[in-house]
Protein backbone atom coordinates (compact mmCIF):
# COMPACT_ATOMS: atom_id res chain seq x y z
CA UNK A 1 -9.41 7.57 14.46
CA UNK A 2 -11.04 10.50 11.89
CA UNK A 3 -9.38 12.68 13.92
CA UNK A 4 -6.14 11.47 14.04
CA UNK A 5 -5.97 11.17 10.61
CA UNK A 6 -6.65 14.77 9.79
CA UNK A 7 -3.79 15.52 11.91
CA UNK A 8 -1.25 14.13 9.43
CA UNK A 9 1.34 16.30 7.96
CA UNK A 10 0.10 16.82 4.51
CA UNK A 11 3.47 16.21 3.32
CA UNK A 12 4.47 13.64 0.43
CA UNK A 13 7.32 12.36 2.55
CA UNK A 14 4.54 11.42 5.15
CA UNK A 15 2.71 9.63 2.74
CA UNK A 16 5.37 8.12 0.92
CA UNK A 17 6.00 6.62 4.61
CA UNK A 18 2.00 5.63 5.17
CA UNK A 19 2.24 4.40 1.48
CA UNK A 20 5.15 1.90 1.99
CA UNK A 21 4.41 1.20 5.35
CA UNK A 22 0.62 0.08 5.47
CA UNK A 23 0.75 -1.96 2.49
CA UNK A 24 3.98 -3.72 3.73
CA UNK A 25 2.59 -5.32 7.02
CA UNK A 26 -0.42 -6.42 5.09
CA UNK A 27 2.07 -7.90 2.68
CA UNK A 28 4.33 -9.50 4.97
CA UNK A 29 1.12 -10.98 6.71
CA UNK A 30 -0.34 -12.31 3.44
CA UNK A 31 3.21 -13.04 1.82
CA UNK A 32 3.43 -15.47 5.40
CA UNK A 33 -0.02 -16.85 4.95
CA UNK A 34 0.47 -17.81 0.97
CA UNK A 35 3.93 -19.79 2.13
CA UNK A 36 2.16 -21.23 5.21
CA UNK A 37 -0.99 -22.63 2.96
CA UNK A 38 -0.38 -24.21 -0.17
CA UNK A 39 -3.69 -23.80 -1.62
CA UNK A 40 -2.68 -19.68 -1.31
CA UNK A 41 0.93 -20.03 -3.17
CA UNK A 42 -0.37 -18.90 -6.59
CA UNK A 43 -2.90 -16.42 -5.10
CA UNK A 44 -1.62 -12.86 -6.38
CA UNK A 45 -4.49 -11.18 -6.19
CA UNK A 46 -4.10 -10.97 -2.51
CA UNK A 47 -0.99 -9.56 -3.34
CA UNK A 48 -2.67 -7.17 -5.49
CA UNK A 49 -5.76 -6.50 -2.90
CA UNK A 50 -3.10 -4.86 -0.36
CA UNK A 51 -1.00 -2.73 -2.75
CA UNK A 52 -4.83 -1.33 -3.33
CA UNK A 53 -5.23 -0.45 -0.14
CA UNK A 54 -3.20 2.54 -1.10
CA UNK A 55 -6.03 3.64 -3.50
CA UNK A 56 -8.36 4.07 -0.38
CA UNK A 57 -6.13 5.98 1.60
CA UNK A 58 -5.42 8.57 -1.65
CA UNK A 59 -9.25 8.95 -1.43
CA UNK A 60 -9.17 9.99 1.59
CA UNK A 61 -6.43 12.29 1.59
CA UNK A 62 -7.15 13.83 -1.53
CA UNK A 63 -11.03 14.14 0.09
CA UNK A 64 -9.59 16.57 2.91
CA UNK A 65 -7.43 18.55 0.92
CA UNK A 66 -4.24 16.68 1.94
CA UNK A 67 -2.83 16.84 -2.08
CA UNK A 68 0.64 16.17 -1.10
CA UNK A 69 0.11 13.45 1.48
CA UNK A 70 -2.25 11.79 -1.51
CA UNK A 71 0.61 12.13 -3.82
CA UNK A 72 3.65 10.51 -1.70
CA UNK A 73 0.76 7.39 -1.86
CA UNK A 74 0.40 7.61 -5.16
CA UNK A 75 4.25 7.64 -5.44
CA UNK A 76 4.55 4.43 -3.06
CA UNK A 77 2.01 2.61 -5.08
CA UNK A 78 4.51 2.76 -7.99
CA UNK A 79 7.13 1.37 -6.17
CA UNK A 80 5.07 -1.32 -4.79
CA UNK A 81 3.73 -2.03 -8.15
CA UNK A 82 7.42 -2.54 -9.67
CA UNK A 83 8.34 -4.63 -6.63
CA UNK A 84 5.29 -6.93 -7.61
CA UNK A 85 6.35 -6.63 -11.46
CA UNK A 86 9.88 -8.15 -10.33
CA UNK A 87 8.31 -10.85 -8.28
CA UNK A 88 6.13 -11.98 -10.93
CA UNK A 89 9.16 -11.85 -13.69
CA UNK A 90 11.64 -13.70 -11.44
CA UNK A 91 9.09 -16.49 -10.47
């Protein structure tokens, strides 16, 4: 897998897509779980715990010289973070 991850496009549209995209299966899978399980409905940290997942994969992008693909992450994390700032102001 180390190697197929140094073949990424060091690109911030690419990591705007691995940015949104990684973060929003674990969210959909966690979002399912905390509506499935009631003693999960007011756990936001897991919430939280996979928008941070982005903060490992900036490490190691930024680690092998892959600036712009670390930025586009950085750039999704924003958007994730207003998304969660809107679901925690509408609930």
């Amino acid at each position: 897998m180390e190697s197929k991850l140094r073949n990424i496009r060091n690109s911030v549209w690419t990591g705007l897509a691995i940015g949104i995209t990684l973060p929003g299966i674990l969210l959909s899978a966690v979002w399912y779980l905390m509506h499935k399980y009631a003693f999960l409905a007011k756990a936001d940290l897991l919430l939280i715990g996979c928008i941070s997942l982005n903060a490992l994969l900036m490490h190691y992008f930024f680690k092998h010289d892959k600036d712009n693909t670390g930025r586009g992450i950085i750039s999704a994390t924003f958007l994730w973070a207003f998304v969660f700032f809107f679901y925690k102001i509408n609930r």
